[in-house]
C-alpha atoms as a PDB file:
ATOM      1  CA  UNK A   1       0.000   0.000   0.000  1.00  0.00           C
ATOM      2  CA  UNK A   2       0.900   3.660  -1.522  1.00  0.00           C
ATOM      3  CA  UNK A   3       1.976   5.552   2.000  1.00  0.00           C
ATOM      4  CA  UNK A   4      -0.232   8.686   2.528  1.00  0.00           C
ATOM      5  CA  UNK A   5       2.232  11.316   1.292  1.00  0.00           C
ATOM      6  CA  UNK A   6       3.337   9.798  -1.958  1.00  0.00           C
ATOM      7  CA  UNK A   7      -1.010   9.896  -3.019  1.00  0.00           C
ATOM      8  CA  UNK A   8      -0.851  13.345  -2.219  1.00  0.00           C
ATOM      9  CA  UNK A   9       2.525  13.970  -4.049  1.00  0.00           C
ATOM     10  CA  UNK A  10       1.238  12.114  -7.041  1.00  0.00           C
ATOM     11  CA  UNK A  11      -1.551  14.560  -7.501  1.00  0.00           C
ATOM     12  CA  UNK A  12       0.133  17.815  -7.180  1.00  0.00           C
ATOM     13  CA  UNK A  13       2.850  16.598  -9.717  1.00  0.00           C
ATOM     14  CA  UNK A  14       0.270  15.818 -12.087  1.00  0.00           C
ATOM     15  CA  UNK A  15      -1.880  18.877 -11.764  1.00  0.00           C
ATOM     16  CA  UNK A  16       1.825  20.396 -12.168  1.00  0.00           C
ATOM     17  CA  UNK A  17       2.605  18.723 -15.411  1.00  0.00           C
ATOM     18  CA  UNK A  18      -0.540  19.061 -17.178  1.00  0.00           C
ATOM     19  CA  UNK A  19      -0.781  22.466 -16.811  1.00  0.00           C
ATOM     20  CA  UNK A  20      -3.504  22.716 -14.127  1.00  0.00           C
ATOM     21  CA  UNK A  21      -0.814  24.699 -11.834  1.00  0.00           C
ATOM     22  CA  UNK A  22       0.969  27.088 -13.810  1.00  0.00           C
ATOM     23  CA  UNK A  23       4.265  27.862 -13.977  1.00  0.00           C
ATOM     24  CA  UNK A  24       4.692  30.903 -10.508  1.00  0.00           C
ATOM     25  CA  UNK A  25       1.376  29.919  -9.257  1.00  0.00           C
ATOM     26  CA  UNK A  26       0.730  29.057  -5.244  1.00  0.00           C
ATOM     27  CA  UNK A  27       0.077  25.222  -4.715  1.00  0.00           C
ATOM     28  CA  UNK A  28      -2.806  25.008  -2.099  1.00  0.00           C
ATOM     29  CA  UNK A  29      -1.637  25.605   1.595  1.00  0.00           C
ATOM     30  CA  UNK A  30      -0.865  22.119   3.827  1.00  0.00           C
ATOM     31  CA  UNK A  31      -3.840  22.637   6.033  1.00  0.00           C
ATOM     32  CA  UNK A  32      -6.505  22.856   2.648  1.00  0.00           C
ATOM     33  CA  UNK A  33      -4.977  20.027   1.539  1.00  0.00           C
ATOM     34  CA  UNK A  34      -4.750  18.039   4.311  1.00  0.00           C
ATOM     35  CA  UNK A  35      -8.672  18.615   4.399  1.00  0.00           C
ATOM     36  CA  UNK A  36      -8.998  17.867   1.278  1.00  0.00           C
ATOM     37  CA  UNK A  37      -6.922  14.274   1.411  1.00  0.00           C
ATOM     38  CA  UNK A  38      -7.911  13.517   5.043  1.00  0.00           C
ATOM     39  CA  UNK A  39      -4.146  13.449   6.175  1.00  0.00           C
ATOM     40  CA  UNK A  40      -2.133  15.443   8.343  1.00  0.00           C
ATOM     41  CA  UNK A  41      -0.442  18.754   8.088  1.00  0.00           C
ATOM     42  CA  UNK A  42       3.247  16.600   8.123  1.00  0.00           C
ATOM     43  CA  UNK A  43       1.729  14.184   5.503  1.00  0.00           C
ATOM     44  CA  UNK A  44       1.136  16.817   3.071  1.00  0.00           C
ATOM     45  CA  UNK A  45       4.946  18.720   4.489  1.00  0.00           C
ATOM     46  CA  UNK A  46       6.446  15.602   2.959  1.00  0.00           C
ATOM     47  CA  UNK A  47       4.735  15.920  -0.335  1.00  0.00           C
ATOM     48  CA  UNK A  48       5.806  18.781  -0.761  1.00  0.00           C
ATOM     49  CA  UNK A  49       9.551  18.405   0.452  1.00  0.00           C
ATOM     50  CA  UNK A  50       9.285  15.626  -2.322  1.00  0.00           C
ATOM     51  CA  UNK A  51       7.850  18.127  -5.122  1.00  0.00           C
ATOM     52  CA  UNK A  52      11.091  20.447  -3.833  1.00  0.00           C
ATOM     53  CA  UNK A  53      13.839  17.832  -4.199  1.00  0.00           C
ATOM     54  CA  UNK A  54      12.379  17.044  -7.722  1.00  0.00           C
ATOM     55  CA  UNK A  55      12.476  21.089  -8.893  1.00  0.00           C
ATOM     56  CA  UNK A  56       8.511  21.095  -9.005  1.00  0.00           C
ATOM     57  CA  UNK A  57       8.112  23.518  -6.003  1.00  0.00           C
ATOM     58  CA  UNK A  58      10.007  26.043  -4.143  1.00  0.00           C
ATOM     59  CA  UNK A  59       8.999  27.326  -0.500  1.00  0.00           C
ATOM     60  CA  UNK A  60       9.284  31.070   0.342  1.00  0.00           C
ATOM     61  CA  UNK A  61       9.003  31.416   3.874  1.00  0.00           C
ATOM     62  CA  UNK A  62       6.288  33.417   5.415  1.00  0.00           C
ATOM     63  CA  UNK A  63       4.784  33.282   2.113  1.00  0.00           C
ATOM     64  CA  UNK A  64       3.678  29.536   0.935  1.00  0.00           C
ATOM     65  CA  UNK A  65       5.492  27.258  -1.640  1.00  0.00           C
ATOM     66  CA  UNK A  66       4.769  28.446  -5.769  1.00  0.00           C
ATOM     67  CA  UNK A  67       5.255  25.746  -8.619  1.00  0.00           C
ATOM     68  CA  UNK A  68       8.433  26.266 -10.218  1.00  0.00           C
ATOM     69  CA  UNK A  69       9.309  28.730 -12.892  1.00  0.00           C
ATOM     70  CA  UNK A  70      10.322  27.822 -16.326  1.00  0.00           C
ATOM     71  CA  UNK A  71      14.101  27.632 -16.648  1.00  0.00           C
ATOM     72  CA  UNK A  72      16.028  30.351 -18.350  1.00  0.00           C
ATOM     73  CA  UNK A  73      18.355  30.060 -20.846  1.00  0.00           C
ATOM     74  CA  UNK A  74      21.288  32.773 -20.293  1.00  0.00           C
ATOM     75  CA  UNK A  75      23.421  32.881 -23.258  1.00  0.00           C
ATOM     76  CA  UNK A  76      27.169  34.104 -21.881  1.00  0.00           C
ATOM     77  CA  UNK A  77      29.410  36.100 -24.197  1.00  0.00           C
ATOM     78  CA  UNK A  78      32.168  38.937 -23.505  1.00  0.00           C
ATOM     79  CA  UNK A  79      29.551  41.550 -22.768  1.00  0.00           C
ATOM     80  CA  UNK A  80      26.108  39.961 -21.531  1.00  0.00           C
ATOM     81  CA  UNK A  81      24.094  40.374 -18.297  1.00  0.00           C
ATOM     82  CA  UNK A  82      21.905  38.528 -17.076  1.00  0.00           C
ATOM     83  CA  UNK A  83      19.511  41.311 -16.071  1.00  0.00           C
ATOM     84  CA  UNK A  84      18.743  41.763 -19.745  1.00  0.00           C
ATOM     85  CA  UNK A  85      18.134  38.166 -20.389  1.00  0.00           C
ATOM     86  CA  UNK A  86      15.326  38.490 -17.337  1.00  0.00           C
ATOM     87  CA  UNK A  87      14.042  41.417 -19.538  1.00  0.00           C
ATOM     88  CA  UNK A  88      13.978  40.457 -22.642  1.00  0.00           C
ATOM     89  CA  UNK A  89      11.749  37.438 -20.975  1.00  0.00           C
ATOM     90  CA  UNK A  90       8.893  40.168 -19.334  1.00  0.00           C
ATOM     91  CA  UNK A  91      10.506  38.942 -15.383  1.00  0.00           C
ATOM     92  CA  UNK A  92      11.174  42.334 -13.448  1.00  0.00           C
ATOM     93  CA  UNK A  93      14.653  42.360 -12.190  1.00  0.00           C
ATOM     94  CA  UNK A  94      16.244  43.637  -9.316  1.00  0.00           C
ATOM     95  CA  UNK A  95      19.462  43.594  -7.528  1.00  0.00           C
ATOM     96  CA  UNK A  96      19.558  43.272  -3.748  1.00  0.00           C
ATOM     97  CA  UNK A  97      23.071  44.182  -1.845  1.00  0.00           C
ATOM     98  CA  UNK A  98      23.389  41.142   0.649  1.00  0.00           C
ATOM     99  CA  UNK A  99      26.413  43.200   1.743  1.00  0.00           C
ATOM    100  CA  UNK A 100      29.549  45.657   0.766  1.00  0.00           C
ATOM    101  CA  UNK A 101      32.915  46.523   2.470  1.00  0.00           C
ATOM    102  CA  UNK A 102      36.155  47.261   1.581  1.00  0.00           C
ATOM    103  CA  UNK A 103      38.916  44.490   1.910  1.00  0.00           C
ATOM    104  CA  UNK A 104      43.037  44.222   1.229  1.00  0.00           C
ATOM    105  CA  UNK A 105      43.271  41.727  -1.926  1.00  0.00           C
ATOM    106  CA  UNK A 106      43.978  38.054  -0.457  1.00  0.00           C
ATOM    107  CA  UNK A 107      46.900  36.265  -2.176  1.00  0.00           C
ATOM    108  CA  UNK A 108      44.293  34.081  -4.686  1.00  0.00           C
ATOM    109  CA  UNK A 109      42.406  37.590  -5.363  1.00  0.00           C
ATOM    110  CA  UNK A 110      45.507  39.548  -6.255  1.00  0.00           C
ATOM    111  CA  UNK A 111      47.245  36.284  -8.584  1.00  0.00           C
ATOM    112  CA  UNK A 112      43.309  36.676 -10.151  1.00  0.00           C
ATOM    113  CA  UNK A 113      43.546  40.426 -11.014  1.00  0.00           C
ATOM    114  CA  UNK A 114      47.229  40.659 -11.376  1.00  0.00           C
ATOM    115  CA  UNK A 115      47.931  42.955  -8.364  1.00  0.00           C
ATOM    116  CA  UNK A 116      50.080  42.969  -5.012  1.00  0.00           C
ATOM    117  CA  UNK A 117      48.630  41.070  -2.290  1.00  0.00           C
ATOM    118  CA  UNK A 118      46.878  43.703   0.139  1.00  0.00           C
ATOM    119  CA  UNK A 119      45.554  46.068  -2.901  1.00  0.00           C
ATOM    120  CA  UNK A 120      42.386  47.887  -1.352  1.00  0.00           C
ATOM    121  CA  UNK A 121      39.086  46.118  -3.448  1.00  0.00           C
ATOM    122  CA  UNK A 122      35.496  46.786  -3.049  1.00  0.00           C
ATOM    123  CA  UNK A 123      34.086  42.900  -1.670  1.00  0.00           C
ATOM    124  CA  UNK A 124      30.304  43.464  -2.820  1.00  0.00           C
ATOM    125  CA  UNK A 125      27.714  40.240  -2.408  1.00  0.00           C
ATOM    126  CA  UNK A 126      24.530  40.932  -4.384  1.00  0.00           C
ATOM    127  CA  UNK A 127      20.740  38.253  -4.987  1.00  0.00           C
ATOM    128  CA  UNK A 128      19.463  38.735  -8.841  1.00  0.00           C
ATOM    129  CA  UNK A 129      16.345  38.197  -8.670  1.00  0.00           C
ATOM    130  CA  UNK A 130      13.553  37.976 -11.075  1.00  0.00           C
ATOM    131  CA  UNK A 131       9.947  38.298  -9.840  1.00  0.00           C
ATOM    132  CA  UNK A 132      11.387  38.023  -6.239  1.00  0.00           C
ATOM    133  CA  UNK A 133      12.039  34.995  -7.029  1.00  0.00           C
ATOM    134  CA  UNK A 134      16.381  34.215  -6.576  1.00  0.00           C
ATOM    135  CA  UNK A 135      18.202  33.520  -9.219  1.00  0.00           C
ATOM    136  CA  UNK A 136      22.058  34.261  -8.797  1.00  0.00           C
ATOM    137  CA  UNK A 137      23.760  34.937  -6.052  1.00  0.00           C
ATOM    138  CA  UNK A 138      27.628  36.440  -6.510  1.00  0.00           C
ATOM    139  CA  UNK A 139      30.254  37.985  -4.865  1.00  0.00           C
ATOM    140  CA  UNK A 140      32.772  40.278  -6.211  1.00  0.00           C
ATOM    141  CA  UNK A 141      36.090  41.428  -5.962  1.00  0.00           C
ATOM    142  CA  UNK A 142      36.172  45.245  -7.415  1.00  0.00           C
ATOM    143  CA  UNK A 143      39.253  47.520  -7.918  1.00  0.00           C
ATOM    144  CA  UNK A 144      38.497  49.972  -5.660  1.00  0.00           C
ATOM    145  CA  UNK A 145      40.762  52.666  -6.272  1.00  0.00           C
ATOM    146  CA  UNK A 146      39.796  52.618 -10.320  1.00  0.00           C
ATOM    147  CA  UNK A 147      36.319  54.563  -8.982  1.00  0.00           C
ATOM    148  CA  UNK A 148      36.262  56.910  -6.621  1.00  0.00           C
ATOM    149  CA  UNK A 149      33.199  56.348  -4.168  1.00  0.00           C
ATOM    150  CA  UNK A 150      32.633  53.198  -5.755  1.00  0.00           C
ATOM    151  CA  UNK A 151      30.340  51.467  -2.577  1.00  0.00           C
ATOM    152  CA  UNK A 152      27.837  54.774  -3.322  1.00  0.00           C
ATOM    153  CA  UNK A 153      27.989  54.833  -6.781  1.00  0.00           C
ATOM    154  CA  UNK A 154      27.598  51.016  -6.766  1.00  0.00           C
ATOM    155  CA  UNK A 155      23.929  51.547  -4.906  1.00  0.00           C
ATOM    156  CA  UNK A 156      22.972  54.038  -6.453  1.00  0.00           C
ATOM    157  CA  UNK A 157      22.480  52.231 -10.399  1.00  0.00           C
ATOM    158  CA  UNK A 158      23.783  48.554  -8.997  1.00  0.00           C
ATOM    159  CA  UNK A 159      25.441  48.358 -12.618  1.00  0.00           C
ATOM    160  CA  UNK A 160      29.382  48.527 -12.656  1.00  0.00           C
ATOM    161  CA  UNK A 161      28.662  48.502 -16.597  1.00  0.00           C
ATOM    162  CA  UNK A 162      27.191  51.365 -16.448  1.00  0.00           C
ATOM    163  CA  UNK A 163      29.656  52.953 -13.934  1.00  0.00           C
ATOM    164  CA  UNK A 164      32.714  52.184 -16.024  1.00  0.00           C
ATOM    165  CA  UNK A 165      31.257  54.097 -18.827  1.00  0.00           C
ATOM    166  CA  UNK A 166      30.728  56.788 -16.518  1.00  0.00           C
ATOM    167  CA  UNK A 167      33.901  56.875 -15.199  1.00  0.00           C
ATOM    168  CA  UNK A 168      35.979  57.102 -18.777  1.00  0.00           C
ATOM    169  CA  UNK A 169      37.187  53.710 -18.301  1.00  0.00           C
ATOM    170  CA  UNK A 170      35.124  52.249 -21.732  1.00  0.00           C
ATOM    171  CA  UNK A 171      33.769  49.040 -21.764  1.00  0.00           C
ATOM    172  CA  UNK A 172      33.237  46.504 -19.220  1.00  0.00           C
ATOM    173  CA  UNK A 173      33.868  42.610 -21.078  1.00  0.00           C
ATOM    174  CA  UNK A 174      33.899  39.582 -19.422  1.00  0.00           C
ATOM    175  CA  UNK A 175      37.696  37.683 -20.686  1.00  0.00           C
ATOM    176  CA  UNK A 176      37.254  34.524 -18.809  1.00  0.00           C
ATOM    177  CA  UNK A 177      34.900  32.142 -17.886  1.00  0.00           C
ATOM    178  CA  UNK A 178      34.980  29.057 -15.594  1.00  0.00           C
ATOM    179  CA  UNK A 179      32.192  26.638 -14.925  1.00  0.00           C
ATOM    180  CA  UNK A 180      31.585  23.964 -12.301  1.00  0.00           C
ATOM    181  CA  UNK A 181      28.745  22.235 -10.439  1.00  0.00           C
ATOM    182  CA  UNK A 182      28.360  21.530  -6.723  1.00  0.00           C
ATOM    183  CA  UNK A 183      25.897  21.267  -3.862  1.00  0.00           C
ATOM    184  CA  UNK A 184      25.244  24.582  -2.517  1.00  0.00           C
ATOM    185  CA  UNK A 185      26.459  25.954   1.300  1.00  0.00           C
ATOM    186  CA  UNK A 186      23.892  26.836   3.564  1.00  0.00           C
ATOM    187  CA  UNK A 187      23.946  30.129   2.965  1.00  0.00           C
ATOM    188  CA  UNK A 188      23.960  29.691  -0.607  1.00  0.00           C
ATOM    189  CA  UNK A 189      20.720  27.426  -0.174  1.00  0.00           C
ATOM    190  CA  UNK A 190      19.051  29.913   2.210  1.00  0.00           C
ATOM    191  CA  UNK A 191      19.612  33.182  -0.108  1.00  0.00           C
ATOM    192  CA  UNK A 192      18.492  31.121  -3.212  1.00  0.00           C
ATOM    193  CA  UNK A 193      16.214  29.189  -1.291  1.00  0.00           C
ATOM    194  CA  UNK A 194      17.062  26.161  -3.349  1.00  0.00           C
ATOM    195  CA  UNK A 195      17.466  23.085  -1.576  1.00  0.00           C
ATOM    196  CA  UNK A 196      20.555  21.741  -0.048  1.00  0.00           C
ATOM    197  CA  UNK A 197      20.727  18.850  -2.393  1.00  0.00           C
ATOM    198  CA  UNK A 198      20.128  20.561  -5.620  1.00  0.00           C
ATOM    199  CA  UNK A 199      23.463  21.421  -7.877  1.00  0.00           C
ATOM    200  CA  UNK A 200      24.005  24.800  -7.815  1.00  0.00           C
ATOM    201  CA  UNK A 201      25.724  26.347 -11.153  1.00  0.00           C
ATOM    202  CA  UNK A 202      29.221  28.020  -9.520  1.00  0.00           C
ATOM    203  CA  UNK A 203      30.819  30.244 -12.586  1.00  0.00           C
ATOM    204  CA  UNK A 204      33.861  31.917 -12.007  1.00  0.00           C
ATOM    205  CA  UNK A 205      34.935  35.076 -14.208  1.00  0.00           C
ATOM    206  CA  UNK A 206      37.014  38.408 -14.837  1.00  0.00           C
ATOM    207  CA  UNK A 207      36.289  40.679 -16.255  1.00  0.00           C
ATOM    208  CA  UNK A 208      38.444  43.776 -17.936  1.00  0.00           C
ATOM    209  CA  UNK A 209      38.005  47.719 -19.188  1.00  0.00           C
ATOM    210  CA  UNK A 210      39.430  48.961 -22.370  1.00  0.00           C
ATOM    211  CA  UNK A 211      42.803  49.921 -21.208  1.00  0.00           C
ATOM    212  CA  UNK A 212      43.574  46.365 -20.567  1.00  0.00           C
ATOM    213  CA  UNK A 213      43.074  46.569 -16.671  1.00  0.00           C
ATOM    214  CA  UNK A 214      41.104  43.706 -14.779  1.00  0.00           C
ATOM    215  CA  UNK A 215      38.730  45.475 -13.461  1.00  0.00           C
ATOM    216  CA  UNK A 216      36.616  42.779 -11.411  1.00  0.00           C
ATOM    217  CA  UNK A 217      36.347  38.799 -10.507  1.00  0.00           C
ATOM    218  CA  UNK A 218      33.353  37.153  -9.309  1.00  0.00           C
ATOM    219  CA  UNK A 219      32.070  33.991  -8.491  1.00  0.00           C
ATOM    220  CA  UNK A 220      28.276  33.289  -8.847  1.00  0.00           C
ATOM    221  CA  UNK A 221      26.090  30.617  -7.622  1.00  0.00           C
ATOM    222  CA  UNK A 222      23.025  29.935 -10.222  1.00  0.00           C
ATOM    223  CA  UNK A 223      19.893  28.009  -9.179  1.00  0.00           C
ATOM    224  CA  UNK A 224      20.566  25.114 -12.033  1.00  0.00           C
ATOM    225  CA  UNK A 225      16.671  24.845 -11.596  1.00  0.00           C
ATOM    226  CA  UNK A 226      15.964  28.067 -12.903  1.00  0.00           C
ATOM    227  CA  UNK A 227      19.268  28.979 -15.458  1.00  0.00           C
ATOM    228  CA  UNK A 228      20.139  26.912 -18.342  1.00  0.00           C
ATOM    229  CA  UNK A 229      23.516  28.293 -19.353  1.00  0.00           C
ATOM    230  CA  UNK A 230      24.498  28.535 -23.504  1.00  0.00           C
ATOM    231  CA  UNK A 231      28.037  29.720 -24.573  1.00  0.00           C
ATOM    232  CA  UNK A 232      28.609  31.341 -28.425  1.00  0.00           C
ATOM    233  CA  UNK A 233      31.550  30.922 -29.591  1.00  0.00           C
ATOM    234  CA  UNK A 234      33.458  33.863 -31.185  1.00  0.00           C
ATOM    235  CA  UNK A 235      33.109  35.014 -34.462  1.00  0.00           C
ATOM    236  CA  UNK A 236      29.967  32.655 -34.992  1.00  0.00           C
END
């Protein structure tokens, strides 16, 4: 016999992938759907913590758990963002400053941007998030003494595209690009609110301004449930 839980999991996946439950919508709350199956609250909890593990469902806390959006497909090249892709797809963006202070370069920071170990950077952690919902979550290592005021300047438009322009120093272009897959911290899994055991997408990059200077690294953690990512290669 079928334990209680996996009857109740069996119907929300269906209603999930025939359409009935929509891509963003709220799955009914535990307690109307404990009524509704004659189970318990913690019967229909483990449902759902099912639904999560299998990228069906994700829980927002104090808010309820929404079927899973569609996932994205972000096409990297020397010069894309990731905001526009979110854009171009009709999913307000936003940027959300987890934190920002200024920190000497470590000794894999400064090999990384080619400077002496101690060089003052801007250390800025930032959510991308589309709909409220997470979708990236990076920190960055940022010249600081290329912009002056860069921390305010950084808040104020939460684009260092943008701010190089700005500040005469041309282009911003991403010159390498690392990819790996791994099971995300804690904190990683709390800010993206993905669960613990789903692969997080961990890209690594630099990138540089038009007078040849590395300008930035970063390493970003991407819900694999929500990004797809695509690489062109040049000249195509």
């Amino acid at each position: 016999m079928e334990p209680q839980w996996f009857r109740v999991y069996q119907a929300v996946k269906k209603a999930i992938l025939v359409g009935e439950m929509l891509p963003g919508s709220q799955v009914p709350p535990e307690f109307d759907l404990s009524e509704q199956y004659g189970v318990s609250r913690n019967t229909v909890r483990r449902a759902y913590l099912a639904l999560s593990q299998e990228g069906l469902i994700r829980s927002v806390n104090g808010r309820g758990s929404f079927v899973m959006q569609t996932g994205l497909t972000y096409e990297v090249d020397a010069t894309s963002r990731f905001r526009d892709v979110l854009d171009q797809q009709g999913v307000r963006s936003a940027i959300r400053i987890v934190e920002s202070q200024e920190v000497p370069a470590d000794d894999e920071i400064a090999n990384i941007l080619h400077l002496e170990s101690g060089h003052p950077l801007l250390r800025v952690t930032t959510l991308i998030l589309g709909d409220e919902v997470p979708f990236i979550l990076t920190v960055r290592h940022i010249r600081a003494d290329l912009v002056v005021d860069l921390d305010r300047k950084l808040k104020e438009t939460d684009s260092l595209t943008q701010i190089a322009r700005r500040e005469g120093l041309g282009q911003l272009r991403r010159v390498s690009t690392t990819v790996a897959a791994r099971l995300p911290t804690e904190r990683e899994s709390a800010l993206l609110q993905c669960p613990v055991n789903a692969p997080v997408l961990v890209v690594h990059s630099t990138g540089r301004i038009d007078n040849g200077l590395l300008l930035e690294c970063q390493r970003a953690a991407m819900n694999s449930q929500l990004i797809r990512l695509s690489f062109q290669a040049e000249g195509r």
